[in-house]
N, C-alpha and C. Protein backbone atom coordinates (compact mmCIF):
# COMPACT_ATOMS: atom_id res chain seq x y z
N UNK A 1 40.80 16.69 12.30
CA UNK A 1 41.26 16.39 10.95
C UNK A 1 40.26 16.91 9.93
N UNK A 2 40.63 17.77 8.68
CA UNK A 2 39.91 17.96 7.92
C UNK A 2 39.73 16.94 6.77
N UNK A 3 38.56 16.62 6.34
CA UNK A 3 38.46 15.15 5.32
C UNK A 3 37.88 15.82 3.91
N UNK A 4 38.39 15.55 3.29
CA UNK A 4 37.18 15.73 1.88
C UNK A 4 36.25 14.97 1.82
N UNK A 5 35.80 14.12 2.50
CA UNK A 5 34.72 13.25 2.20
C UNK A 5 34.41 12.11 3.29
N UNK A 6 33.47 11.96 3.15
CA UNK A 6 33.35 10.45 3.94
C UNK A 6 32.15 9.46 3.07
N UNK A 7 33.02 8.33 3.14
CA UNK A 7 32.42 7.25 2.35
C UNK A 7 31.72 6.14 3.34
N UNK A 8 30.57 5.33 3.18
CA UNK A 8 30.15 4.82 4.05
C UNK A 8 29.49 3.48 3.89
N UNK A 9 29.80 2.53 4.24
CA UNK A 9 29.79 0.85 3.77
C UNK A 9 28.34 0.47 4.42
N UNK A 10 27.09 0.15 4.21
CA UNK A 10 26.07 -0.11 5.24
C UNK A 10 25.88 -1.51 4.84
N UNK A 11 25.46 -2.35 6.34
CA UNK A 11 25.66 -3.72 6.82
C UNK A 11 25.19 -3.29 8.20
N UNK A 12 25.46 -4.68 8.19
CA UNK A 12 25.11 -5.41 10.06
C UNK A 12 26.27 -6.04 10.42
N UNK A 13 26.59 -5.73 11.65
CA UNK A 13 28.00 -6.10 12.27
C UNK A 13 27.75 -7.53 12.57
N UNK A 14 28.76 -8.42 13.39
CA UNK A 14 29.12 -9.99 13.35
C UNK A 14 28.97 -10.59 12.08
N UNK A 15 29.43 -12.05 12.72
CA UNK A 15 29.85 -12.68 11.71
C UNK A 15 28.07 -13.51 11.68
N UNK A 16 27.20 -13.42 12.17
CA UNK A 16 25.96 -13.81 11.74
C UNK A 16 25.44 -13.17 10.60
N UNK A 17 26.09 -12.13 9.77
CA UNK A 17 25.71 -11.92 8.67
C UNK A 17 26.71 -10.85 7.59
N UNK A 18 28.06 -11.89 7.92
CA UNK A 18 29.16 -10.92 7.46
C UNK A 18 29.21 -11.46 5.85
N UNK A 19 28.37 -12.63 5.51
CA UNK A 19 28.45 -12.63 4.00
C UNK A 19 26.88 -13.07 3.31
N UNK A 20 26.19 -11.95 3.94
CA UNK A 20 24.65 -11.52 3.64
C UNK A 20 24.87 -10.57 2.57
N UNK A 21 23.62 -10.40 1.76
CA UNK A 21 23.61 -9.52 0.07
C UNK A 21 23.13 -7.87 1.04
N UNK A 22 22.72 -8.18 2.30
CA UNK A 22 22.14 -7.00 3.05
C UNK A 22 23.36 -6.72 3.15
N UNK A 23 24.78 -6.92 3.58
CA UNK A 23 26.03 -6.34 3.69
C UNK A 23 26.99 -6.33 2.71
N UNK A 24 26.36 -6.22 1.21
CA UNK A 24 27.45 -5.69 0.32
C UNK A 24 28.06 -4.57 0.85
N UNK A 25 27.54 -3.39 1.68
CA UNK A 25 28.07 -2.52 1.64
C UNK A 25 29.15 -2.34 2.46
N UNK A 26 29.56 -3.58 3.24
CA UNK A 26 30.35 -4.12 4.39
C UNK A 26 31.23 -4.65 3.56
N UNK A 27 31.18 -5.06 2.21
CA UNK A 27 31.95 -5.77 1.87
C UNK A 27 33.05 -5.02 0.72
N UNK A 28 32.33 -4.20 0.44
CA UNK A 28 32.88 -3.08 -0.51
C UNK A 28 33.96 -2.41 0.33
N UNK A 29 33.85 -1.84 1.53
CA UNK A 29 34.11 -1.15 2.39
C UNK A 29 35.93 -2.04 2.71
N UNK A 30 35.45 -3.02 2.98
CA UNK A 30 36.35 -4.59 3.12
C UNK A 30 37.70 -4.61 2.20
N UNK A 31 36.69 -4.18 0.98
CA UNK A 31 37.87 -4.48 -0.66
C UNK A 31 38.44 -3.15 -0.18
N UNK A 32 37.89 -2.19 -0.06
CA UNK A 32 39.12 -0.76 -0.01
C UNK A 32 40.16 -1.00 1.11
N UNK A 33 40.13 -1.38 1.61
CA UNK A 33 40.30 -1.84 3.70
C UNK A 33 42.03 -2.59 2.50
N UNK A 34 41.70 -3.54 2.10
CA UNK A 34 42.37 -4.70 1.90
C UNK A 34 43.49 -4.21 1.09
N UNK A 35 42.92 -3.25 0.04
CA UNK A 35 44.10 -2.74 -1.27
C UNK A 35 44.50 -1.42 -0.55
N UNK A 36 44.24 -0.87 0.31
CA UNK A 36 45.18 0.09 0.98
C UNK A 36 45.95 -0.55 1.94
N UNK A 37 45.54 -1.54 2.45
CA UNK A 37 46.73 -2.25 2.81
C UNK A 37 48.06 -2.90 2.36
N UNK A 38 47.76 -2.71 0.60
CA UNK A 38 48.70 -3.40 0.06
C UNK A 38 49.85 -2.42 -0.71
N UNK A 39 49.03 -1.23 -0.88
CA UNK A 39 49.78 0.06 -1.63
C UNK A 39 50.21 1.19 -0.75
N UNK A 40 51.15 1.31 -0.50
CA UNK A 40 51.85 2.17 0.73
C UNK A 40 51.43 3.74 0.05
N UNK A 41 51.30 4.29 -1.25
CA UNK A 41 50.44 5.22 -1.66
C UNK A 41 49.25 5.64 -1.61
N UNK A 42 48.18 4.40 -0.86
CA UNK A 42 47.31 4.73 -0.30
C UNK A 42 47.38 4.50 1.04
N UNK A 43 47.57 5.94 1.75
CA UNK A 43 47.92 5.73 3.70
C UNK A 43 46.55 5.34 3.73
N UNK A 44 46.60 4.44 5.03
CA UNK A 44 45.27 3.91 5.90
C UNK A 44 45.79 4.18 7.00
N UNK A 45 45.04 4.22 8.03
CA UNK A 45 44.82 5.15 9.51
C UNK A 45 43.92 4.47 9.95
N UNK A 46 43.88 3.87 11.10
CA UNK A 46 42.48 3.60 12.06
C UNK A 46 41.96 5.39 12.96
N UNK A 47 41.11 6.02 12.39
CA UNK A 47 40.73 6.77 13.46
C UNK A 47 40.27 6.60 14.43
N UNK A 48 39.47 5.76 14.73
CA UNK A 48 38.57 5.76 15.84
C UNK A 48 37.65 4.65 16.04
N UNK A 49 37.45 3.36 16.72
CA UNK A 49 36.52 2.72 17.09
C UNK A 49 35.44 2.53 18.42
N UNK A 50 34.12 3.19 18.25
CA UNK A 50 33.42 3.16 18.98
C UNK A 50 32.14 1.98 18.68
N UNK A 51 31.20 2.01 19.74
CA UNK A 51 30.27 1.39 19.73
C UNK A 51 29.41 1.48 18.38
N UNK A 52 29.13 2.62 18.25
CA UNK A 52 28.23 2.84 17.02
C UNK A 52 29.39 3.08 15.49
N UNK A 53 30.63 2.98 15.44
CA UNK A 53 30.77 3.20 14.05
C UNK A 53 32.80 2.60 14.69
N UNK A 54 33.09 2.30 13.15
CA UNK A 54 34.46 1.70 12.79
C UNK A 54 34.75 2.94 12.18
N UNK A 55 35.77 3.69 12.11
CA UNK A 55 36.28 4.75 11.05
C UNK A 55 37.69 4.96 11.16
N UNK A 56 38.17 4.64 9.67
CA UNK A 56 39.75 5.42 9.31
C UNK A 56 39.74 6.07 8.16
N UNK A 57 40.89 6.85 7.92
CA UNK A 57 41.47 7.77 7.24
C UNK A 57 41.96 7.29 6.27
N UNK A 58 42.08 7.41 4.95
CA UNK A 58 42.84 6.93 3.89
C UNK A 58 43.14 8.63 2.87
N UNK A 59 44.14 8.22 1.96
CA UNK A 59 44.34 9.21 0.94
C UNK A 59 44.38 8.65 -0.47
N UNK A 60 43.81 8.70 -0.90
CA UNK A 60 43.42 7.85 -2.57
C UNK A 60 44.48 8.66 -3.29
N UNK A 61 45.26 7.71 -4.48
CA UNK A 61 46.31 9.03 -5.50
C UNK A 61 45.93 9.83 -5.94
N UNK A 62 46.34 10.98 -5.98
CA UNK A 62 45.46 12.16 -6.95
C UNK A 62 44.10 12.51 -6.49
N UNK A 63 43.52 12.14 -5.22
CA UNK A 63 42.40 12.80 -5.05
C UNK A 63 42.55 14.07 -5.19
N UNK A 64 40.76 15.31 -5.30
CA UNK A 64 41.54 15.94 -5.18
C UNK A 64 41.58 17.38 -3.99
N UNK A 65 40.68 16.48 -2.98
CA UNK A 65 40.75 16.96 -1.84
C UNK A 65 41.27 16.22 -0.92
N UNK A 66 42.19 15.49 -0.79
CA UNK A 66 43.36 14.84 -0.16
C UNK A 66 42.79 13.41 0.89
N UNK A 67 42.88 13.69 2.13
CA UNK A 67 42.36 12.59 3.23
C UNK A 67 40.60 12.53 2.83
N UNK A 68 40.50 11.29 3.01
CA UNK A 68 38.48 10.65 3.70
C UNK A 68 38.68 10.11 4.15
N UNK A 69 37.25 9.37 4.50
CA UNK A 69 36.77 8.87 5.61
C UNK A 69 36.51 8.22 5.33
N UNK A 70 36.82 6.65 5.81
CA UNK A 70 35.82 5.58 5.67
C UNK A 70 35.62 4.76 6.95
N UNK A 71 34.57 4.33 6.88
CA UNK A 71 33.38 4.07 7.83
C UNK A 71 32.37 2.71 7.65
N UNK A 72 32.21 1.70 8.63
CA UNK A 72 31.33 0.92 8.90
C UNK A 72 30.90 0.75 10.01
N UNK A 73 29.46 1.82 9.96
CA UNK A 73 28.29 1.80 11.47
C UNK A 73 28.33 0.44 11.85
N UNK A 74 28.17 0.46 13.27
CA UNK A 74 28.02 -0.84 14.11
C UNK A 74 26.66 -0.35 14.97
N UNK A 75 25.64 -0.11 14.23
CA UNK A 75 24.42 0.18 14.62
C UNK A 75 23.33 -0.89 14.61
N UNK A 76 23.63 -2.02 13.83
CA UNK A 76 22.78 -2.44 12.87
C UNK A 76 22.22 -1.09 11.58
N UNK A 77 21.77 -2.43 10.93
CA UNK A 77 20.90 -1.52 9.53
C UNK A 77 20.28 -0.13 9.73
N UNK A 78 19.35 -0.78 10.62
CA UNK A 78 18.14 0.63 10.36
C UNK A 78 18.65 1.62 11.59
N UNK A 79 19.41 1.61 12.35
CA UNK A 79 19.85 3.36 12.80
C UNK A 79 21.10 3.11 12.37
N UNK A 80 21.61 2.96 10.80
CA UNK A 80 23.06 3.53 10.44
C UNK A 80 23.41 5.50 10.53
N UNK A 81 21.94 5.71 10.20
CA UNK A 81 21.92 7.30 10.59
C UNK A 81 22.98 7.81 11.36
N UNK A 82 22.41 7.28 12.51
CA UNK A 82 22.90 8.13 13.64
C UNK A 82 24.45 7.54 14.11
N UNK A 83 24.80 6.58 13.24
CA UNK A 83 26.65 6.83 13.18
C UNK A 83 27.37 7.42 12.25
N UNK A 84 26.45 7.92 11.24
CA UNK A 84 26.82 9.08 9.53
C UNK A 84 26.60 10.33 10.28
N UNK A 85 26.09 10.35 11.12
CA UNK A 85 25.68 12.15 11.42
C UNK A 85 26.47 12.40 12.53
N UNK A 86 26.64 11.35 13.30
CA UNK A 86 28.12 11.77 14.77
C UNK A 86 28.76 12.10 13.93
N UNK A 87 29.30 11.11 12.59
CA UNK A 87 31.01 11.28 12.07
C UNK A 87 30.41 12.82 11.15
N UNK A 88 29.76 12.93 10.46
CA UNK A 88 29.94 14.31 9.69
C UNK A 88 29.98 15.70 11.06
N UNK A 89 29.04 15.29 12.32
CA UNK A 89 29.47 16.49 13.34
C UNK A 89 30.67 16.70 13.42
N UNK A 90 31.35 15.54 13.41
CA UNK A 90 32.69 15.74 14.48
C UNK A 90 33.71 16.26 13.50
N UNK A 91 33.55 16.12 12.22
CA UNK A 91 34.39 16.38 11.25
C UNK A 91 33.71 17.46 10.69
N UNK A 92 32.85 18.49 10.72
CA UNK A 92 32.26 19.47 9.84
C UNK A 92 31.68 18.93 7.90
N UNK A 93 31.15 17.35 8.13
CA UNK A 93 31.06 17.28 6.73
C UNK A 93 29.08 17.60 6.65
N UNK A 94 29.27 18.17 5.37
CA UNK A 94 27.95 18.31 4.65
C UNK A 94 27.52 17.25 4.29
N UNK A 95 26.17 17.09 4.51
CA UNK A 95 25.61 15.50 3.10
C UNK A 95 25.96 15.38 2.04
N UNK A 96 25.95 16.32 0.98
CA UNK A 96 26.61 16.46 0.20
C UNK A 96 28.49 15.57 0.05
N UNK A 97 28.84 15.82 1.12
CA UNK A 97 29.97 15.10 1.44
C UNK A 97 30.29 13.75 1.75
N UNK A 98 29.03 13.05 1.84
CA UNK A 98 29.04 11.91 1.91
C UNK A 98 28.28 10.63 0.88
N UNK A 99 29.37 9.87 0.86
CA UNK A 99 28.87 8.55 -0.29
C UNK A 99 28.87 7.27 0.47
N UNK A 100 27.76 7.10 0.14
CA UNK A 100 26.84 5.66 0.83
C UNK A 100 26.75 4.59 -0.42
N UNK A 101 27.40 3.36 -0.04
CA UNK A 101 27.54 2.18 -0.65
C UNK A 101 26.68 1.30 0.47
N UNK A 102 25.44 0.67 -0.56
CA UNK A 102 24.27 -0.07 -0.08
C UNK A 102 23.98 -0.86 -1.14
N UNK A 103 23.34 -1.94 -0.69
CA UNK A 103 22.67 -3.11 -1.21
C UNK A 103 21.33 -3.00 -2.44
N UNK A 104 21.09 -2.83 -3.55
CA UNK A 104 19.79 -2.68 -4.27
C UNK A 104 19.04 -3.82 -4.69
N UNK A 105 18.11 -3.63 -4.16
CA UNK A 105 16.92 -5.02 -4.68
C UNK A 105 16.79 -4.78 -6.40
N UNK A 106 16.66 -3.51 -6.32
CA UNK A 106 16.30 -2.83 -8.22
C UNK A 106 17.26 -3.18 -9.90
N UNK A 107 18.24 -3.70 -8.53
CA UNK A 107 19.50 -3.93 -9.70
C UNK A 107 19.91 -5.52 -9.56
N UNK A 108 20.22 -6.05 -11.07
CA UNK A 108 20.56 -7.10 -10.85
C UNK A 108 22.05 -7.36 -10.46
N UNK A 109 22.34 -8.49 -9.94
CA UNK A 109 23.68 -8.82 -8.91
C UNK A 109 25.18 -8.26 -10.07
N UNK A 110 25.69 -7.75 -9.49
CA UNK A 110 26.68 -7.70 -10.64
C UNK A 110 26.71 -5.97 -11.54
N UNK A 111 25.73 -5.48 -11.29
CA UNK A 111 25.36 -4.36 -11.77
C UNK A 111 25.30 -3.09 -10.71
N UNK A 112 25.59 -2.20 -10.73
CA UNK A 112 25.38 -0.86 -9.85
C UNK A 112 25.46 0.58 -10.57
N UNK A 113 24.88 1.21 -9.55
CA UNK A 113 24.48 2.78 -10.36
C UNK A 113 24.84 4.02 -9.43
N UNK A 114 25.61 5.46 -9.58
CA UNK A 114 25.91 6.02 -8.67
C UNK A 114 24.96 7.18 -8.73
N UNK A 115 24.47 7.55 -7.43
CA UNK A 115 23.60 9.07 -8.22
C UNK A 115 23.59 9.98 -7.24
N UNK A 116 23.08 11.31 -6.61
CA UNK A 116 22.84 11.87 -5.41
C UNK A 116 21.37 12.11 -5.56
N UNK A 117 21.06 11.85 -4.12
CA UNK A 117 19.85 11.69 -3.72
C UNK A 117 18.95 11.04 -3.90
N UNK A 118 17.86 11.42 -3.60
CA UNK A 118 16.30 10.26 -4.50
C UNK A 118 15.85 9.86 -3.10
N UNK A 119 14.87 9.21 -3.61
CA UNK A 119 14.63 8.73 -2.35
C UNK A 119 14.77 7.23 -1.80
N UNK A 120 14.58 6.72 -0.67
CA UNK A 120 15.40 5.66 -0.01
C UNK A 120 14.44 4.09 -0.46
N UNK A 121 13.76 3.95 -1.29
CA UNK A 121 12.77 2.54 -1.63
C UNK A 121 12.97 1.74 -1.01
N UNK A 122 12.23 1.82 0.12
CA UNK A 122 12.15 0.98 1.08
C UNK A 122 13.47 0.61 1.49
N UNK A 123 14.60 1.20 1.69
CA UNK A 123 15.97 1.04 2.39
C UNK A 123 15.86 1.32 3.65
N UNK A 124 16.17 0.24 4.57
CA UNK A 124 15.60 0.87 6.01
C UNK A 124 17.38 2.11 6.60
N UNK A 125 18.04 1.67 6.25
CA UNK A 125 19.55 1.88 6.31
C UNK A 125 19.63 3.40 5.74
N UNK A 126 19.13 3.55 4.57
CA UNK A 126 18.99 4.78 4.16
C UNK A 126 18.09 5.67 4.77
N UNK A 127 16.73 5.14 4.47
CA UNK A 127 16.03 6.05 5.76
C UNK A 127 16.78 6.90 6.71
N UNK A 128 17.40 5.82 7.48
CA UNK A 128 17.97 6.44 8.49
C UNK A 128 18.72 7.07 8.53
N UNK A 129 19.67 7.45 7.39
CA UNK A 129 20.63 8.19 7.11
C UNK A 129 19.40 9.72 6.90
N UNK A 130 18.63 9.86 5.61
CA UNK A 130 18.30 10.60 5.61
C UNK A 130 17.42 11.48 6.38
N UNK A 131 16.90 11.04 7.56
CA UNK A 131 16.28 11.31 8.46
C UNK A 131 17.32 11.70 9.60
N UNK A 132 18.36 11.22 10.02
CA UNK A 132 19.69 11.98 10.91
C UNK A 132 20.42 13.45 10.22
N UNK A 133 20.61 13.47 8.93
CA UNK A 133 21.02 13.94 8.23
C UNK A 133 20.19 15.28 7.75
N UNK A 134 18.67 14.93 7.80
CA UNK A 134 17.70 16.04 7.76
C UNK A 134 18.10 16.51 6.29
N UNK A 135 18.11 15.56 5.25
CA UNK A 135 18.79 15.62 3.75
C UNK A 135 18.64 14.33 3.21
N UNK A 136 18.59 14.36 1.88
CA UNK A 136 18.75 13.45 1.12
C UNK A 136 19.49 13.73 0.08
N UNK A 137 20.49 14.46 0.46
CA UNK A 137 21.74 15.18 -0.89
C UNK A 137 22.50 14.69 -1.04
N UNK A 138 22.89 13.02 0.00
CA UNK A 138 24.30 12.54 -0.29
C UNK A 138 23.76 11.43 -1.34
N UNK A 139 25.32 11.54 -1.81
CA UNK A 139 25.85 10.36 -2.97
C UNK A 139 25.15 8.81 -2.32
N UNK A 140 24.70 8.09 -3.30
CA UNK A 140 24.88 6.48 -2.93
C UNK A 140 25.26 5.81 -4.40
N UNK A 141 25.90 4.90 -3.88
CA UNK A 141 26.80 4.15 -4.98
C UNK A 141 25.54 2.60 -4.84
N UNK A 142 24.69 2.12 -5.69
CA UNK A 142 23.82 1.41 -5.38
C UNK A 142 24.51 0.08 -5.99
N UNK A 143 24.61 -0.80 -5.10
CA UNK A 143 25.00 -2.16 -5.48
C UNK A 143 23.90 -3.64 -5.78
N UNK A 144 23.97 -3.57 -6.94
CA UNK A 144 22.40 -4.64 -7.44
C UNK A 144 22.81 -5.76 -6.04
N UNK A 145 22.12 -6.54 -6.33
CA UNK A 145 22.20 -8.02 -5.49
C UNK A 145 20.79 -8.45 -5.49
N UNK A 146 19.69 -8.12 -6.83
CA UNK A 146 18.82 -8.89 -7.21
C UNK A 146 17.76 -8.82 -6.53
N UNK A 147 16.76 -9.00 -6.94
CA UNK A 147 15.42 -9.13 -6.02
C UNK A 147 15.23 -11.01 -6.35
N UNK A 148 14.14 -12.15 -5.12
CA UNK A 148 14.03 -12.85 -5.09
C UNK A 148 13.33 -13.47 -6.13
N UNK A 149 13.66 -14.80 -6.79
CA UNK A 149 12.94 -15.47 -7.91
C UNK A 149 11.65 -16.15 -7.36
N UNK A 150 10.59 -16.24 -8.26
CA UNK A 150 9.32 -16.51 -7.75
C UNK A 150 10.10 -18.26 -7.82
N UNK A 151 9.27 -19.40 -7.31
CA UNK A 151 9.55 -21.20 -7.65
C UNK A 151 8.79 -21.53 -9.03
N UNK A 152 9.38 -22.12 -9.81
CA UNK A 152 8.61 -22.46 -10.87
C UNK A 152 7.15 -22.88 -11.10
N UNK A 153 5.76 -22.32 -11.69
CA UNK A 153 4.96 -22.71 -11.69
C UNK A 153 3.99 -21.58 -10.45
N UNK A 154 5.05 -21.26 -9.80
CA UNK A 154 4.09 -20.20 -8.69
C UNK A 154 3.67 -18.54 -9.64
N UNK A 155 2.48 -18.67 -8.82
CA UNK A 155 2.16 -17.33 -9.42
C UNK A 155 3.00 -15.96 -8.63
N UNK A 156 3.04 -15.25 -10.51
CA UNK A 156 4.46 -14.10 -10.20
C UNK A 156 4.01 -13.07 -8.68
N UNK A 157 5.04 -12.74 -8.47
CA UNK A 157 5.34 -12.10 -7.39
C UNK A 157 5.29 -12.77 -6.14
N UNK A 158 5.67 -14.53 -6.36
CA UNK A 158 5.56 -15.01 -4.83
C UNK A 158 6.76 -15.18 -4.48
N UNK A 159 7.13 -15.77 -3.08
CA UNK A 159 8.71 -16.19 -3.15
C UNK A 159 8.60 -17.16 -2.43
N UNK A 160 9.96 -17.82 -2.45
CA UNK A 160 9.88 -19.12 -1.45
C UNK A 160 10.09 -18.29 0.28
N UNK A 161 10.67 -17.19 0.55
CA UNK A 161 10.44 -16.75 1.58
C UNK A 161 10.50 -15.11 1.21
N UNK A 162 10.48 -14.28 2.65
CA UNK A 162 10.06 -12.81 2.72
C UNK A 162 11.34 -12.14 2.09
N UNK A 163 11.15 -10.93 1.47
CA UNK A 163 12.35 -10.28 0.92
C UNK A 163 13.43 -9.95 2.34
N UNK A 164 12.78 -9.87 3.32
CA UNK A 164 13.80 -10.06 4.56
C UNK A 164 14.80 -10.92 4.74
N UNK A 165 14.22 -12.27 4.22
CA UNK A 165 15.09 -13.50 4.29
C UNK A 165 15.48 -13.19 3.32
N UNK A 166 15.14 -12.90 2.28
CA UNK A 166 16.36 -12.61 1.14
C UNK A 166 17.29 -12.10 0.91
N UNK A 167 17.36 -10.37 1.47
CA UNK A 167 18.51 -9.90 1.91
C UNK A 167 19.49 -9.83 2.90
N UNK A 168 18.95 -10.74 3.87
CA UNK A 168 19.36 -11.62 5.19
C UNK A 168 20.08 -12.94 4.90
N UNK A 169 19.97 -13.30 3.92
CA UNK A 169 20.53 -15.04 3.24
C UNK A 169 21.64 -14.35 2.88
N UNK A 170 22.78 -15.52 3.06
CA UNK A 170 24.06 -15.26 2.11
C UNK A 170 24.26 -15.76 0.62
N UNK A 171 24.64 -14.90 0.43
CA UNK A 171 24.91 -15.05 -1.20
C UNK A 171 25.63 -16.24 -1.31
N UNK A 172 25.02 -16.96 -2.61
CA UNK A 172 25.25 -18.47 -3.12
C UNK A 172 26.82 -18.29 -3.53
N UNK A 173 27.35 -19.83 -3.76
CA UNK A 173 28.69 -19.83 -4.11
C UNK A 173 28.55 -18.87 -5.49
N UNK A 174 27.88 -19.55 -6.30
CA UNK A 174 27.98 -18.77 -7.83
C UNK A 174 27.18 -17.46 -7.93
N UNK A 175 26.80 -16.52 -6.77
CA UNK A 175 26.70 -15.20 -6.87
C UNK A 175 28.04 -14.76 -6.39
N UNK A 176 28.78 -15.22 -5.33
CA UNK A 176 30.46 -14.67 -4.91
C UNK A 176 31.13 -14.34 -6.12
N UNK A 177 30.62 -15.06 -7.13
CA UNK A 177 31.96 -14.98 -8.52
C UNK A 177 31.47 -13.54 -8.96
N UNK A 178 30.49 -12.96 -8.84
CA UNK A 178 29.99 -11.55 -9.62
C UNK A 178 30.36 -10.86 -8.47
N UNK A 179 30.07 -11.32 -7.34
CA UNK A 179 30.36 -10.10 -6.16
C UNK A 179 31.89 -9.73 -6.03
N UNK A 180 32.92 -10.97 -6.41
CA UNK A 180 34.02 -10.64 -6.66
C UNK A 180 34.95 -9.89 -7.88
N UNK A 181 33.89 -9.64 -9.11
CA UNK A 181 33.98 -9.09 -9.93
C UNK A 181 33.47 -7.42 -9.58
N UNK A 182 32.13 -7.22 -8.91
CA UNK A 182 31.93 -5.92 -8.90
C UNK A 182 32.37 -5.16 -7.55
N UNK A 183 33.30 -5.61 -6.71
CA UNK A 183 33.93 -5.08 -5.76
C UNK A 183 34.76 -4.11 -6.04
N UNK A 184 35.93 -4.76 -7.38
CA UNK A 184 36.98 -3.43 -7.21
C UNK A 184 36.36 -2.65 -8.33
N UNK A 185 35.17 -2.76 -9.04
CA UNK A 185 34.97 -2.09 -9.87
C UNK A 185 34.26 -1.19 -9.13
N UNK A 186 33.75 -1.30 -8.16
CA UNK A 186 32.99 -0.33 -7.04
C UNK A 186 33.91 0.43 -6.62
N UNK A 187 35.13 0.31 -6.02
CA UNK A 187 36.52 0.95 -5.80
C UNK A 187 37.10 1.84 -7.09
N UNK A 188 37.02 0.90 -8.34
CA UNK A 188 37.33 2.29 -9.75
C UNK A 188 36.54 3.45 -9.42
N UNK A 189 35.23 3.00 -9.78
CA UNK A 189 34.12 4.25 -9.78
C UNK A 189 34.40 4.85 -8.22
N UNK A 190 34.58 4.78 -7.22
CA UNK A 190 35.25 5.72 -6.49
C UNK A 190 36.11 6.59 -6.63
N UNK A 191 37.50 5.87 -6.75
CA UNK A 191 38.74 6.45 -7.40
C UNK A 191 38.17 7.25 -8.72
N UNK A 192 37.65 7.11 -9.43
CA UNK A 192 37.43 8.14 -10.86
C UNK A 192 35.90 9.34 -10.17
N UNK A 193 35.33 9.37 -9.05
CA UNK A 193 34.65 10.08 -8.47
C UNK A 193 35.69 11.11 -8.12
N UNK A 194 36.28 11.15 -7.30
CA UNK A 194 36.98 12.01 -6.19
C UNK A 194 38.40 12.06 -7.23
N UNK A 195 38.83 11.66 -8.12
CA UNK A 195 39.94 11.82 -9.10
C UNK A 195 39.40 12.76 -9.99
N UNK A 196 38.04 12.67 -10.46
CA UNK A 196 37.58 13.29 -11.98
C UNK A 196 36.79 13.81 -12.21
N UNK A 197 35.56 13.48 -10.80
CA UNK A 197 34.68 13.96 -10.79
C UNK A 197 33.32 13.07 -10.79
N UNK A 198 32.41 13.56 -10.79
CA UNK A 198 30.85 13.00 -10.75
C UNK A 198 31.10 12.09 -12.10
N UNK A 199 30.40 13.07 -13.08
CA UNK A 199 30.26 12.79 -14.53
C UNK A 199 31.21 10.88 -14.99
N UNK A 200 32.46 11.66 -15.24
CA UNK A 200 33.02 10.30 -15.46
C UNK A 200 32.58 9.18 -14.17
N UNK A 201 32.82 9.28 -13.18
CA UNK A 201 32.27 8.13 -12.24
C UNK A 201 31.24 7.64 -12.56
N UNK A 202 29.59 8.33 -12.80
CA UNK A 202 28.69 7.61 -13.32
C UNK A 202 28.73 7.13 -14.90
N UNK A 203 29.31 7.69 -15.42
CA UNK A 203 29.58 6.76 -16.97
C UNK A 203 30.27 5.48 -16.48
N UNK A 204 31.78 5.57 -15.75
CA UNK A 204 31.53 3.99 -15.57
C UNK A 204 31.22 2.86 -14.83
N UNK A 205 30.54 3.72 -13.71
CA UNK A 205 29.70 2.72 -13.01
C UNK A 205 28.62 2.68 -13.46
N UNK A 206 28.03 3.31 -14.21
CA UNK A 206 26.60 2.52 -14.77
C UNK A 206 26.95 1.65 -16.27
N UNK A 207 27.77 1.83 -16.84
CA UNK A 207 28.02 1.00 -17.58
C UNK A 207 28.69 -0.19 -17.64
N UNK A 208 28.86 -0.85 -16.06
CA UNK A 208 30.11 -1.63 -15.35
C UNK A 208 28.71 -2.90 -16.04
N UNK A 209 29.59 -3.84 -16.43
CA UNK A 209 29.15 -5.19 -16.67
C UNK A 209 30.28 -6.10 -16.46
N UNK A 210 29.73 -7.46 -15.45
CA UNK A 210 30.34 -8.03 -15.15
C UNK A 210 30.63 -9.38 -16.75
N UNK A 211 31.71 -9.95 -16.12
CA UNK A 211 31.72 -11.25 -17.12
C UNK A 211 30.98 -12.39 -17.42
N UNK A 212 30.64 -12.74 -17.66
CA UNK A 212 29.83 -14.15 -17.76
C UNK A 212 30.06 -15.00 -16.49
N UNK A 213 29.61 -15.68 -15.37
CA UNK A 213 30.15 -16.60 -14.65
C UNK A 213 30.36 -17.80 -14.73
């Protein structure tokens, strides 16, 4: 099958951390999963489930290179690599061709930014992409989910536990209300990527503000 693209959700498989801030990108992946299920104009396809990766086929309206790919490695985190670089072999895609939706400590919850390349700040998930990939040219769609608050009275930069446990903890009831706000807006800025282009996609995903909660 020829794809225009492949899009790529990074997380950790089971349900021991299916509603962790480390698997926004599992969850994004989830919201597209769900509304192509509901719009017979967007076909969904299971291609293929193996050990290391989940992948089907969808066709967004008006894209405008027709079928992608979407994808959630069952690697764990840190070798998602090497289930982005089977699927671009097997399909002839470039890095360039691929958009990675991941978790950002840099951004606050509710907020995200789309860009190509850069480098991976301490993303173990990315790493690994760019190190299979032998590139750092693909797209990532960066999804805030906050860095940890120091406890009142502690001196700055401490936490009540390791940023591990932080992006390992599941998101509080009253962070779900923003995560449910910046899901399908993660899905617009897709759809207006591959509809319109780069340009407009990052105007409105970096200017995406959620509502008050």
């Amino acid at each position: 099958m020829n794809a225009g693209g492949l899009i790529v959700g990074l997380g950790n498989p089971g349900p021991r951390y299916e509603h962790t801030r480390h698997n926004i990108g599992f969850l994004a992946v989830d919201a597209v999963l769900a509304l192509a299920a509901t719009r017979k104009s967007m076909r969904l396809d299971m291609v293929k489930r193996t050990p290391d990766f989940d992948l089907w086929s969808f066709c967004p309206v008006g894209a405008q290179k027709g079928t992608f790919l979407l994808a959630k490695p069952q690697t764990f985190m840190n070798l998602s690599g090497r289930a982005v670089s089977s699927i671009c072999a097997s399909h002839g895609l470039s890095p360039e061709q691929v958009l990675v939706l991941h978790d950002e400590l840099d951004l606050p919850l509710g907020r995200m930014k789309l860009k190509q390349g850069g480098g991976a700040n301490g993303h173990n998930g990315i790493s690994s992409i760019e190190e299979e990939l032998v590139s750092p040219a693909f797209f990532r769609l960066r999804l805030g989910i906050g860095r940890p608050t120091a406890p009142v009275g502690a001196p700055e930069g401490t936490f009540p536990g390791s940023v591990t446990d932080y992006v390992l903890g599941d998101f509080a009831p009253e962070e779900m209300e923003l995560v449910r706000q910046v899901l399908p807006a993660a899905w617009k800025g897709l759809d207006l990527f591959y509809r319109r282009g780069q340009a407009m996609a990052v105007q409105f995903v970096n200017a995406f503000r959620p509502e008050e909660a």
